[in-house]
Protein backbone atom coordinates (compact mmCIF):
# COMPACT_ATOMS: atom_id res chain seq x y z
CA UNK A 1 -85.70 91.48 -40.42
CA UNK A 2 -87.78 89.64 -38.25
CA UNK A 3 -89.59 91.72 -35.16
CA UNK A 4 -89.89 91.34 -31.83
CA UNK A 5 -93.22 90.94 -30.88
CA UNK A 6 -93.42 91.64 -26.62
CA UNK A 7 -91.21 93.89 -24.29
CA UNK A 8 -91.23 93.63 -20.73
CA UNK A 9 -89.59 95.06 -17.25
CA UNK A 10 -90.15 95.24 -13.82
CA UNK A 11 -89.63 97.38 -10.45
CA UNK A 12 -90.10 96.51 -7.00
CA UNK A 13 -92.18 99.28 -5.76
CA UNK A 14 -92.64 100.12 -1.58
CA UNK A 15 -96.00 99.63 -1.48
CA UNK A 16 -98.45 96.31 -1.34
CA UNK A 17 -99.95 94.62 -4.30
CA UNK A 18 -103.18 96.26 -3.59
CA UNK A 19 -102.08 99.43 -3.82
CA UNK A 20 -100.05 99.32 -6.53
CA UNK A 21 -102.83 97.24 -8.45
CA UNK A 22 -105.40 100.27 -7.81
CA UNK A 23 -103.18 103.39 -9.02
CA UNK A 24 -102.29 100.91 -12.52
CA UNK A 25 -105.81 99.45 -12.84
CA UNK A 26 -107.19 103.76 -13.52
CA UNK A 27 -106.79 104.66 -16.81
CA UNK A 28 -107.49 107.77 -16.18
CA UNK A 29 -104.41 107.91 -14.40
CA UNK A 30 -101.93 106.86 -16.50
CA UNK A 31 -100.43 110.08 -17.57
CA UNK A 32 -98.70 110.90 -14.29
CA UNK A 33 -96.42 108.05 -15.23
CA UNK A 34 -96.76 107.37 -18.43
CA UNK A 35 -94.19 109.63 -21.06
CA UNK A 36 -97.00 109.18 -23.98
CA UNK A 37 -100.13 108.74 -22.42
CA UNK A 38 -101.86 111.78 -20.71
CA UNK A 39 -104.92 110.31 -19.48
CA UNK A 40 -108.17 108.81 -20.61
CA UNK A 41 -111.92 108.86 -20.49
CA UNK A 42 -113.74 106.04 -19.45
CA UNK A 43 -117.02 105.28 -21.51
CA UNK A 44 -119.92 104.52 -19.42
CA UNK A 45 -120.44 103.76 -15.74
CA UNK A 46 -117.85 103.40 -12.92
CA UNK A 47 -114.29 103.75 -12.23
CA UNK A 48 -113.41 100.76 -10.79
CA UNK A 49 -111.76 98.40 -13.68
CA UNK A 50 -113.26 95.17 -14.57
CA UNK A 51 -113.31 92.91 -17.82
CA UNK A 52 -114.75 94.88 -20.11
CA UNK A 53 -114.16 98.09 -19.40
CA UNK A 54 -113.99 100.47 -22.23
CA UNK A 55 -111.72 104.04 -22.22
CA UNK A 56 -110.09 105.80 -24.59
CA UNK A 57 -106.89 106.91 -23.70
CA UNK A 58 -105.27 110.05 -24.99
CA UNK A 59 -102.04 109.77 -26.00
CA UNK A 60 -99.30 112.37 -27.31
CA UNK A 61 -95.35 111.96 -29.25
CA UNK A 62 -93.46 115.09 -29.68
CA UNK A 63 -96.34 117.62 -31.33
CA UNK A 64 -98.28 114.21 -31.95
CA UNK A 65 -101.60 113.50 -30.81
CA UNK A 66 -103.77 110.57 -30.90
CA UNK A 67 -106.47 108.49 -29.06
CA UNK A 68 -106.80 104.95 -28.78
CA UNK A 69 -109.93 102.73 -27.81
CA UNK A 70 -109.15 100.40 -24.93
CA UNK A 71 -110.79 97.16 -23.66
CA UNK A 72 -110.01 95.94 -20.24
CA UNK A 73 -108.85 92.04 -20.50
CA UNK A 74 -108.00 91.59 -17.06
CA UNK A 75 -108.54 92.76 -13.22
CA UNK A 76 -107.59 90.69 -10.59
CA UNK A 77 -107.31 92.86 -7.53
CA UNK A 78 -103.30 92.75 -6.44
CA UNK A 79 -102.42 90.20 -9.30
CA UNK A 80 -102.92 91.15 -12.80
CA UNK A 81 -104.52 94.38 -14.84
CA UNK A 82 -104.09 94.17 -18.33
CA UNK A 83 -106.14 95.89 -21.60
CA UNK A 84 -105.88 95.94 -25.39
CA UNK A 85 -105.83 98.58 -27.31
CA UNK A 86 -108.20 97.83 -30.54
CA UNK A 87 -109.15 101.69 -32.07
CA UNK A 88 -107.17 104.91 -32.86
CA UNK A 89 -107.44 108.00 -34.71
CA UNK A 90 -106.47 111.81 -33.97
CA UNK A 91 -109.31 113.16 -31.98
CA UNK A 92 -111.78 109.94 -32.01
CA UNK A 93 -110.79 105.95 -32.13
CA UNK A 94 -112.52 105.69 -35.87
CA UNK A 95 -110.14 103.34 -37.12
CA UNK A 96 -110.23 99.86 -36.06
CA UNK A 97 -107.66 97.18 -35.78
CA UNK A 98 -105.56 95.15 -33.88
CA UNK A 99 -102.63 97.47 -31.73
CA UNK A 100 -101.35 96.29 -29.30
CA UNK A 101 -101.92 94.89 -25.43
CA UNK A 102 -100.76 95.99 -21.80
CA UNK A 103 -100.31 94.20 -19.33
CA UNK A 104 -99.38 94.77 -15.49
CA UNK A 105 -98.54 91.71 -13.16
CA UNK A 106 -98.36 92.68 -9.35
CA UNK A 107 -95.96 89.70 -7.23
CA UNK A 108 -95.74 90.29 -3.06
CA UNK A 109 -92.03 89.88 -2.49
CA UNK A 110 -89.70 91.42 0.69
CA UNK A 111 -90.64 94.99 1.15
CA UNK A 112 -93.08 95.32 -1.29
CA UNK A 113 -94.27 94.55 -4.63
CA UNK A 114 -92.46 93.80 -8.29
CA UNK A 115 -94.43 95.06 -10.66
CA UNK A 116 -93.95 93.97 -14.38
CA UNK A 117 -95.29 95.52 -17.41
CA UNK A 118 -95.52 94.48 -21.13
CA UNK A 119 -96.21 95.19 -23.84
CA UNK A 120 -97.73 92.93 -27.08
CA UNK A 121 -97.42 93.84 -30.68
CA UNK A 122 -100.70 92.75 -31.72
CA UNK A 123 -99.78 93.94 -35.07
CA UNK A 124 -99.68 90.19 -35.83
CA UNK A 125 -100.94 90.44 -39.69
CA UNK A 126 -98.75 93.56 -40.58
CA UNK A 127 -95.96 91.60 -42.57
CA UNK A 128 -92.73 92.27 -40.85
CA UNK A 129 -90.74 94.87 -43.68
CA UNK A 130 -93.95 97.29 -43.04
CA UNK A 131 -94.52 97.06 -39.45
CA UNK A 132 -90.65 97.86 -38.90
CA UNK A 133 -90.88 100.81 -41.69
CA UNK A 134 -93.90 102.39 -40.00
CA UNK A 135 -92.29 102.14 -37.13
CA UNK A 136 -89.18 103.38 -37.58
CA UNK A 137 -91.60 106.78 -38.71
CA UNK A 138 -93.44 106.62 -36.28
CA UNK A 139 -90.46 106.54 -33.51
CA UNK A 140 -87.86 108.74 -35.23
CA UNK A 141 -85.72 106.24 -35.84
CA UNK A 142 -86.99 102.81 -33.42
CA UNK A 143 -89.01 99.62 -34.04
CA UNK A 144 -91.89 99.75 -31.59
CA UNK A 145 -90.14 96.94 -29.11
CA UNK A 146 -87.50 98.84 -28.65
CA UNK A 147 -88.83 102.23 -28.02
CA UNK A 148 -91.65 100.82 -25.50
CA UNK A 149 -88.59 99.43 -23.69
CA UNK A 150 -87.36 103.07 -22.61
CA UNK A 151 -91.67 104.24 -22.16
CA UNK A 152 -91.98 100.84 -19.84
CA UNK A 153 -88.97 101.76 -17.91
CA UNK A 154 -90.18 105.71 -17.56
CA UNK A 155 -93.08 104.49 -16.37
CA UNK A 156 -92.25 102.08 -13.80
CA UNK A 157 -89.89 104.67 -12.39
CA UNK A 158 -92.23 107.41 -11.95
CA UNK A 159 -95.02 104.99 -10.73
CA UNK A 160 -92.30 103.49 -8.30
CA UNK A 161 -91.28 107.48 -7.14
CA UNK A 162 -95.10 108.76 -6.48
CA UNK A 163 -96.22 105.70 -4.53
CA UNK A 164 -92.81 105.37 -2.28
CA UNK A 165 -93.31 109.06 -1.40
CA UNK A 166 -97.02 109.05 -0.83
């Protein structure tokens, strides 16, 4: 069985580009949307994303925890925020490899701003059987694609609820 390889959805959240583009582009922030990530750490100076940018987010699944190692790919101030995710392990990102990449696009329309997220399998040499075996252990049951779908929606609801009442 073949697997899908990018999930996406989008909200139209109150609030202007801008601001929607600064509370995404934080890492560190994350986890008050997010229902797996609970923050990060960014390594080295500032806060302010830019290409390049390296955190490492903490993440957590039921009485899992992990941390990834993320690289800022994109941040264009009220367009576009995106980062892949290219390291994980259980207390440190030790073990390398291709994950995965986010990505947040930020469109003005009436009354505020759709914001669309997805995410890429960048699992792109895992042959298909294994990917959707590890997966479906990983998940309790789901392929990646399907469980970020419900995460992606989570998130965009929360994000949409804490900036229309701030």
């Amino acid at each position: 069985m073949s697997r899908t390889m990018s999930v996406s959805d989008s909200i139209v959240i109150g609030s202007a580009p801008s601001a929607v583009y600064e509370a995404l582009s934080d890492p560190t922030a994350m986890g008050r949307w997010s229902p797996e990530n609970t923050g990060a750490r960014i390594v080295g100076e500032g806060r302010e994303a830019y290409v390049g940018m390296v955190f490492e987010g903490r993440n957590r699944r039921g009485s899992l925890r992990w941390t990834t190692k993320c690289t800022v790919t994109a941040a264009e101030p009220g367009k576009r925020f995106a980062f892949r995710v290219h390291a994980i392990g259980a207390r440190h990102p030790r073990l390398p490899g291709s994950i995965a990449t986010w990505e947040y696009r930020f469109e003005p329309v009436d009354g505020g701003t759709r914001v669309t997220e997805t995410w890429t399998d960048d699992r792109r040499a895992w042959p298909d059987f294994l990917a959707n075996a590890f997966d479906r252990i990983a998940t309790r049951g789901h392929t990646f694609a399907a469980f970020q779908t419900g995460n992606i929606r989570t998130t965009l609801e929360r994000l949409k609820t804490a900036l229309e009442s701030s």
